[in-house]
Protein backbone atom coordinates (compact mmCIF):
# COMPACT_ATOMS: atom_id res chain seq x y z
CA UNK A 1 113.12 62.39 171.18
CA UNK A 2 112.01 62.40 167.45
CA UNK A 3 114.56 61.40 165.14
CA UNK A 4 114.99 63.99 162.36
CA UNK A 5 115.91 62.61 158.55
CA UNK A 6 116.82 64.71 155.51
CA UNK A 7 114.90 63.59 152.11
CA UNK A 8 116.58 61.02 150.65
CA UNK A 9 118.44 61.62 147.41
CA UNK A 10 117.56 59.99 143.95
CA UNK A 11 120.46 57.68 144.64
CA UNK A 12 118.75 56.58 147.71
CA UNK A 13 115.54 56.09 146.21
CA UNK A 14 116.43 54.24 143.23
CA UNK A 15 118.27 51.72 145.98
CA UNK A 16 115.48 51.51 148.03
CA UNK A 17 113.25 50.35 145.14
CA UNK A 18 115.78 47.65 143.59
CA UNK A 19 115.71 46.29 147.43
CA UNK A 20 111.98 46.07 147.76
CA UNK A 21 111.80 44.18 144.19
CA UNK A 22 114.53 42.03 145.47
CA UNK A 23 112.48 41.24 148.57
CA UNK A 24 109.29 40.50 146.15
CA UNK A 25 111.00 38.33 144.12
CA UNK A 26 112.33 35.94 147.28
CA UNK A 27 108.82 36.27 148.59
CA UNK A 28 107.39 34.78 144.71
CA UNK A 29 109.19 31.15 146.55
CA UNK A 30 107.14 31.61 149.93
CA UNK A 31 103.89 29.43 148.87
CA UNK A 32 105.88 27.18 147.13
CA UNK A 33 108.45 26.43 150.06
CA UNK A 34 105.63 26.26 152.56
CA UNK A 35 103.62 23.80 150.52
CA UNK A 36 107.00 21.60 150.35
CA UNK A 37 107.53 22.08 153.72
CA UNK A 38 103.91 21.42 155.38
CA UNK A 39 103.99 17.57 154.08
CA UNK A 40 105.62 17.31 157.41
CA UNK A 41 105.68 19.99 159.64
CA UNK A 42 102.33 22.35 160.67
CA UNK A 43 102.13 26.05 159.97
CA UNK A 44 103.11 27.01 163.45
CA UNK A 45 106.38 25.12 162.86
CA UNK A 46 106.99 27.03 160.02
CA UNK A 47 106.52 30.67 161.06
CA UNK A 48 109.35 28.84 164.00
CA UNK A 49 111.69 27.86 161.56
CA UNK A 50 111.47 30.81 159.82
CA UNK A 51 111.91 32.79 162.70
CA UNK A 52 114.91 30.91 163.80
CA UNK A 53 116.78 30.40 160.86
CA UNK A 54 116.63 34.35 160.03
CA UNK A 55 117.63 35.38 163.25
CA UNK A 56 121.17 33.12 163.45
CA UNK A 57 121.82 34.14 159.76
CA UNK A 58 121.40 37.65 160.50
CA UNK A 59 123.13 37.48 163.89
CA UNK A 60 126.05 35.87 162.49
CA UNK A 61 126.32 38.75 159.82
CA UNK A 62 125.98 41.47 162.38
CA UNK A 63 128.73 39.75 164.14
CA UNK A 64 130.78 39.16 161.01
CA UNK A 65 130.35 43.05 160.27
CA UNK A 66 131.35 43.57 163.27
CA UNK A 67 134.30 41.57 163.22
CA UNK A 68 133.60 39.95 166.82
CA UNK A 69 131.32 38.24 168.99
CA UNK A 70 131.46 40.87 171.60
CA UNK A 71 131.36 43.92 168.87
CA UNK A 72 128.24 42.51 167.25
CA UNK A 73 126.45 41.63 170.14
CA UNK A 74 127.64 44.96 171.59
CA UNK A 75 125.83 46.10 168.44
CA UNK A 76 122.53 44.36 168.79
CA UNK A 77 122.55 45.79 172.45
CA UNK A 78 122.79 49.14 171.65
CA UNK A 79 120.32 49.15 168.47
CA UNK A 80 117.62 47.31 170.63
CA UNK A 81 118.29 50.32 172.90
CA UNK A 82 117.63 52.51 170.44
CA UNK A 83 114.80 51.31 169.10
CA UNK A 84 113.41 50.24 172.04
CA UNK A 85 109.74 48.41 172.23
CA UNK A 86 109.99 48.75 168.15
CA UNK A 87 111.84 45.95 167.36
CA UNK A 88 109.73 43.58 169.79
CA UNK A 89 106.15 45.12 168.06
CA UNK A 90 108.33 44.59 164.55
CA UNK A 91 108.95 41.01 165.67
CA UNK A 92 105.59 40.12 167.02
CA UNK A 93 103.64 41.50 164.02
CA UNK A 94 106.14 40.79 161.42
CA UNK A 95 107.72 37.16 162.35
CA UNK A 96 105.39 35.71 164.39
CA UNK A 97 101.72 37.21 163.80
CA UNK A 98 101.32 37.52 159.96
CA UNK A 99 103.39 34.04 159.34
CA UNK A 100 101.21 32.10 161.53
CA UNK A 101 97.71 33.48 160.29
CA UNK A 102 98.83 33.08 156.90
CA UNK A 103 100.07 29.34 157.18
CA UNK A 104 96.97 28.89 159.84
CA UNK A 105 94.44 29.71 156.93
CA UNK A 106 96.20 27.89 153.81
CA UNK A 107 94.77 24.56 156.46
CA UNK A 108 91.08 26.15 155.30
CA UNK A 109 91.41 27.32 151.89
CA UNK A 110 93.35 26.53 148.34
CA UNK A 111 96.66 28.52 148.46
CA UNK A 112 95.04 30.50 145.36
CA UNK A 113 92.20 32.03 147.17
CA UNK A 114 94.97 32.35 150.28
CA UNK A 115 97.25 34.09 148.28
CA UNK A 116 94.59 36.70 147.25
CA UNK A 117 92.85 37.44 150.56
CA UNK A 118 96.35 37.67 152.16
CA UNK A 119 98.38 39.72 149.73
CA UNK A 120 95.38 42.73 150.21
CA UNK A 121 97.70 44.87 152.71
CA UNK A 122 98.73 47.34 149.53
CA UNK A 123 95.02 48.38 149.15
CA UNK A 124 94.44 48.93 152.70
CA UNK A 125 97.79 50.61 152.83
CA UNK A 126 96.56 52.82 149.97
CA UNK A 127 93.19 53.80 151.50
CA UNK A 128 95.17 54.55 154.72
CA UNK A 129 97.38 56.94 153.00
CA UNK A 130 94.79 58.36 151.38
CA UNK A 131 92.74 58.89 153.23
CA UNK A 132 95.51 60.79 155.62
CA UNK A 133 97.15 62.81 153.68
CA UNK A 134 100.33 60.46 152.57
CA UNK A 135 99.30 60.35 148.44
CA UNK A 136 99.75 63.44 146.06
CA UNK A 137 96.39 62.02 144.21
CA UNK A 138 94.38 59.88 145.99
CA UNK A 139 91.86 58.65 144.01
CA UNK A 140 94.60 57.47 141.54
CA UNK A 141 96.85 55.82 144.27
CA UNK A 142 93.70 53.52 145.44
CA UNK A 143 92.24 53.23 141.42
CA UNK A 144 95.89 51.91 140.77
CA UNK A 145 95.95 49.22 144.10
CA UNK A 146 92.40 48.21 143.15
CA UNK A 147 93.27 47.68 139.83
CA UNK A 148 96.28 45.52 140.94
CA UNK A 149 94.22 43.42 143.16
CA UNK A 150 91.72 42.94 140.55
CA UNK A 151 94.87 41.39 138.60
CA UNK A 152 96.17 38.91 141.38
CA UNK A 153 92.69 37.31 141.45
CA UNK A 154 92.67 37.18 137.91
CA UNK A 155 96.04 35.37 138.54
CA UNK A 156 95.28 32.94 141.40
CA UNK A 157 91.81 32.55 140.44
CA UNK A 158 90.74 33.70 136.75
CA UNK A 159 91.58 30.44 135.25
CA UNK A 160 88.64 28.96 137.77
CA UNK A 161 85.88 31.07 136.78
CA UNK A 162 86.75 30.67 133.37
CA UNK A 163 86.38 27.05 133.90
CA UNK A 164 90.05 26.27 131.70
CA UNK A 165 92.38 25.77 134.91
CA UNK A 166 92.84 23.09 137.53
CA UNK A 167 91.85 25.65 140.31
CA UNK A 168 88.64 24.85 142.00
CA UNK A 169 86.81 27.57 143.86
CA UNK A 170 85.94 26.12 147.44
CA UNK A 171 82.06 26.03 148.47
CA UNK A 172 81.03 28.36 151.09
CA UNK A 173 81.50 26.42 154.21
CA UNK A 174 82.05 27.88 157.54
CA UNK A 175 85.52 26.65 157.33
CA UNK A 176 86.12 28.30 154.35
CA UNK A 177 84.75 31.36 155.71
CA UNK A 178 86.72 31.03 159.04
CA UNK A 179 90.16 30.86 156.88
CA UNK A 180 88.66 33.71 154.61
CA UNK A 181 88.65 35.99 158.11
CA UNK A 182 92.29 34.36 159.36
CA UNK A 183 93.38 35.18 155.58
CA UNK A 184 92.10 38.72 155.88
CA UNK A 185 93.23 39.64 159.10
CA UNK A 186 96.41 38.29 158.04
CA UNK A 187 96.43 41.06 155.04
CA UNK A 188 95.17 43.58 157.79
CA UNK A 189 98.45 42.53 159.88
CA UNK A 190 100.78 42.95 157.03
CA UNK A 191 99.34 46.56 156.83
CA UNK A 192 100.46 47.34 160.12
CA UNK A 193 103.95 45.94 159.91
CA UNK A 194 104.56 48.04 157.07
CA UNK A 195 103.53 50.66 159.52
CA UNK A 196 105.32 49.81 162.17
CA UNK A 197 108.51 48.90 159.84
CA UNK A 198 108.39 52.52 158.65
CA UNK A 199 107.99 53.86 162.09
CA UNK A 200 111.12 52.09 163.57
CA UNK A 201 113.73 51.10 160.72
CA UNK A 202 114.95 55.21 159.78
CA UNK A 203 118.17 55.64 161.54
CA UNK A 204 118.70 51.84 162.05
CA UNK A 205 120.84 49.24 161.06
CA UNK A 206 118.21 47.14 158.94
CA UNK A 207 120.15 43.81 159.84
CA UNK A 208 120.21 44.34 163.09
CA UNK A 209 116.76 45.21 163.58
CA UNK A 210 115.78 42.77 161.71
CA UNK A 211 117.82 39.91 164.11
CA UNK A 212 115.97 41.20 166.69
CA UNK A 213 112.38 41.44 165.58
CA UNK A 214 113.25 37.36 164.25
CA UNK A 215 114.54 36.60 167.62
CA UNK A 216 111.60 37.95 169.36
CA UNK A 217 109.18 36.06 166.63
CA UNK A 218 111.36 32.72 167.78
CA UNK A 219 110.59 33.00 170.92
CA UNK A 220 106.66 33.73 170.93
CA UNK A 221 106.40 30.53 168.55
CA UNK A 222 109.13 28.18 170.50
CA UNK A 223 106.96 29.20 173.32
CA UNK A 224 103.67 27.84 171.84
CA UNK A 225 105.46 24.85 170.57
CA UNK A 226 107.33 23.68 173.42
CA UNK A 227 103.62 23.50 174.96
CA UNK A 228 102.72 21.18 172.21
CA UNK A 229 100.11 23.72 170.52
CA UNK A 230 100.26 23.57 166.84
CA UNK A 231 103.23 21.11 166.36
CA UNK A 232 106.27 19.82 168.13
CA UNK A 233 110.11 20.92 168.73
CA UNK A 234 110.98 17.39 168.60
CA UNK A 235 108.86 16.86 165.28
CA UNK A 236 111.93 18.90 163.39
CA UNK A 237 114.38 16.11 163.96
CA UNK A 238 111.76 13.13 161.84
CA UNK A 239 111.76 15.48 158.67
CA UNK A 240 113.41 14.11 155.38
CA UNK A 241 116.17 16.25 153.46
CA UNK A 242 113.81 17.58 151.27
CA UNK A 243 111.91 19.01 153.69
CA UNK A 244 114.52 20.79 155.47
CA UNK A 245 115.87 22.44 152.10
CA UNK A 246 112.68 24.15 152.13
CA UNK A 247 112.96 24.86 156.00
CA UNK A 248 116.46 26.35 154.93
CA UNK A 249 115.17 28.30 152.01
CA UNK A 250 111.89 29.62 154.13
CA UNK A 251 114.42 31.42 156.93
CA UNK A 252 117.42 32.66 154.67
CA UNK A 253 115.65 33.93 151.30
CA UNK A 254 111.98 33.94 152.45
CA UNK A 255 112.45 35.85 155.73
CA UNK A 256 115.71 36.91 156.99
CA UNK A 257 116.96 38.61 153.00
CA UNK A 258 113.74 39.40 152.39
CA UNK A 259 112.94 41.08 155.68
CA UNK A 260 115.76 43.17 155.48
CA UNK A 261 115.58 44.22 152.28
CA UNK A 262 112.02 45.62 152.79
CA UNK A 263 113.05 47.19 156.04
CA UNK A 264 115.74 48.96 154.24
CA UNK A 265 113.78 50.07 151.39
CA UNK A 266 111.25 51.44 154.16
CA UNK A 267 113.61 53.24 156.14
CA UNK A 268 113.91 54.95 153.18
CA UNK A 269 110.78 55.51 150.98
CA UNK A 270 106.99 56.28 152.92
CA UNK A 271 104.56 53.42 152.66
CA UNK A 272 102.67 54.29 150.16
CA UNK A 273 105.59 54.62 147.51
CA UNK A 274 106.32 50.82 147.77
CA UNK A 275 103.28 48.94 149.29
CA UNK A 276 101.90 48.11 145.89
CA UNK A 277 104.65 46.49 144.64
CA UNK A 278 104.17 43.83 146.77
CA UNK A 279 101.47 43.02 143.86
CA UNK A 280 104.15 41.47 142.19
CA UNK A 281 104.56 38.70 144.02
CA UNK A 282 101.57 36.40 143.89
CA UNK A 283 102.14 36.00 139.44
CA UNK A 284 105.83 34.82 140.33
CA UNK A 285 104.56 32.74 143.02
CA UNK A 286 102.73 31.31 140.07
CA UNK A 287 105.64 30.90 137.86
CA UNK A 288 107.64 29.72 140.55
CA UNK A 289 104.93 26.70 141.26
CA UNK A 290 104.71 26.37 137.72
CA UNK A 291 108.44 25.67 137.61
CA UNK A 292 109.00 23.99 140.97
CA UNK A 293 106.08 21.99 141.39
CA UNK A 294 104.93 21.59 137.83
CA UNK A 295 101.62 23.30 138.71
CA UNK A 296 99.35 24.14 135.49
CA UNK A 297 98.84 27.42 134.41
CA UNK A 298 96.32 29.45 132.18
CA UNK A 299 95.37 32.71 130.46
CA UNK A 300 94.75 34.29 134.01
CA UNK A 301 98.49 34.78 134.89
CA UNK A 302 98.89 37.12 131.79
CA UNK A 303 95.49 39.08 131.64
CA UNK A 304 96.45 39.63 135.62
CA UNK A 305 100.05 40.46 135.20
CA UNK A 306 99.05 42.85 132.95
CA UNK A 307 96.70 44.34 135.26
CA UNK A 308 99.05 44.09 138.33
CA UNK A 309 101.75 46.39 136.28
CA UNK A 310 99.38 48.89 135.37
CA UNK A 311 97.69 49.36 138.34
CA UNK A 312 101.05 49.61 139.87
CA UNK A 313 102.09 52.61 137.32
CA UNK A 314 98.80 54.35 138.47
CA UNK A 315 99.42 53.91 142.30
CA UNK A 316 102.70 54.95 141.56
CA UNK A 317 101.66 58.23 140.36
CA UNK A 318 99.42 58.48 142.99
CA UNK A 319 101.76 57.84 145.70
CA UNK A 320 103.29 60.97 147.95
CA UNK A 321 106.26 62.19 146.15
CA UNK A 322 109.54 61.83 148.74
């Protein structure tokens, strides 16, 4: 049966879009986690831990809201009911399959050209909706994402072909070209999950959907690393405190907040309305390295931030009206 939702209200809205900026600005700390992280663990370990960790944080908050063990698993029960197959294709695409292709290609390219390829969903989002019938002006909605994409190169990599950053552009080796594809079908992935997120979150609980799409992520990567493929279950117990910090930080404010803060704002808003202000993460992933890691930085992050906002005003004004 279809579920049936009245428009939301401007109330509504305005919440939705503080939550997805919320969940942009956790996701700023991704690349910088990771690359803390993947001194000792392997990608595949990561997407794991991430998976893991958001799924007993979020379980443990269903339960709390629930004020039981037997209410919130009651809870979780009845929601993976009602969603049925969603929140397993929310968990495979979301937890597992665009974490791992994303940490799987930062082993073939500098996170910089990474973080571009992989943060392209918004402009295939934006072609998709126009291209359907989902944008009041179309032309404007994928002028604005273009522009916006044109301004996170310009942030991960206009300081490199301007020759005044420590960013090096890698030659053209079939590696690099194999984690170009991984990084691109990664974006492609991220597409779909927005898809898919919009599909099954209306009428949900967003924390509870989102426990069970990270459970189901858990165990498709537990699976591949119990069989030794890409890392080691045992390999967790070797790492130093620093490292687990940034395991910690990767499943609560990388993945299980930011998760269900998007899923919320998507239950609410269409696609289109938000996908391009997921622009805004890759210039505070910058500032974030900048601060954390004590990464240089150069003109690029300003001539690109500007870019990013106005090409997010223009796909803004492009974008279907709710």
């Amino acid at each position: 049966m279809t579920r049936v939702h009245a428009p939301p209200d401007a109330a509504a809205r305005r919440v939705a879009f503080a939550a997805a900026i919320l969940a942009c600005l956790g996701w700023s700390s991704l690349y910088t986690a990771a690359k803390l992280a993947m001194r000792e663990v392997t990608g595949l370990m990561v997407a794991f831990d991430r998976t893991t960790v958001a799924c007993l944080v979020l379980t443990a908050i269903v339960v709390v809201r629930a004020r039981g063990l037997r209410p919130g698993v009651a809870h979780l029960v009845a929601t993976a009911r009602s969603a049925r197959w969603g929140a397993v294709e929310l968990g495979l695409v979301n937890f597992a399959g665009t974490s791992v292709l994303a940490m799987t290609a930062q082993q073939y390219l500098p996170a910089s050209v990474n973080g571009l390829v992989n943060n392209l969903a918004p402009l295939w989002l934006s072609i998709w909706a126009a291209t359907t019938g989902g944008a009041s002006r179309p032309l404007l909605l994928v002028a604005g994402s273009a522009i916006a994409a044109a301004g996170v190169g310009a942030v991960l990599l206009g300081d490199a072909v301007l020759g005044t950053g420590a960013v090096v552009l890698p030659d053209p080796t079939p590696n690099t070209w194999m984690g170009v594809a991984i990084s691109l079908a990664g974006s492609l992935l991220i597409g779909y999950q927005n898809a898919v997120a919009r599909r099954v979150m209306p009428g949900h609980d967003a924390i509870a959907i989102t426990a069970l799409g990270a459970a189901t992520g858990s165990v498709a990567t537990g699976i591949v690393l119990a069989a030794g493929i890409g890392g080691s279950l045992p390999a967790f117990v070797s790492v130093d405190t620093g490292t687990l910090l940034a395991l910690a930080w990767l499943g609560t404010v990388t993945t299980a907040f930011n998760f269900t803060l998007w899923g919320f704002a998507l239950s609410i808003l269409p696609v289109a309305r938000i996908a391009n202000l997921q622009y805004m993460v890759p210039p505070l992933g910058v500032v974030v390295g900048v601060a954390v890691l004590g990464e240089p930085v150069g003109p690029g992050l300003v001539a690109g931030a500007v870019a990013i906002l106005g090409g997010i005003i223009l796909a803004q004004r492009g974008a279907a009206r709710d």
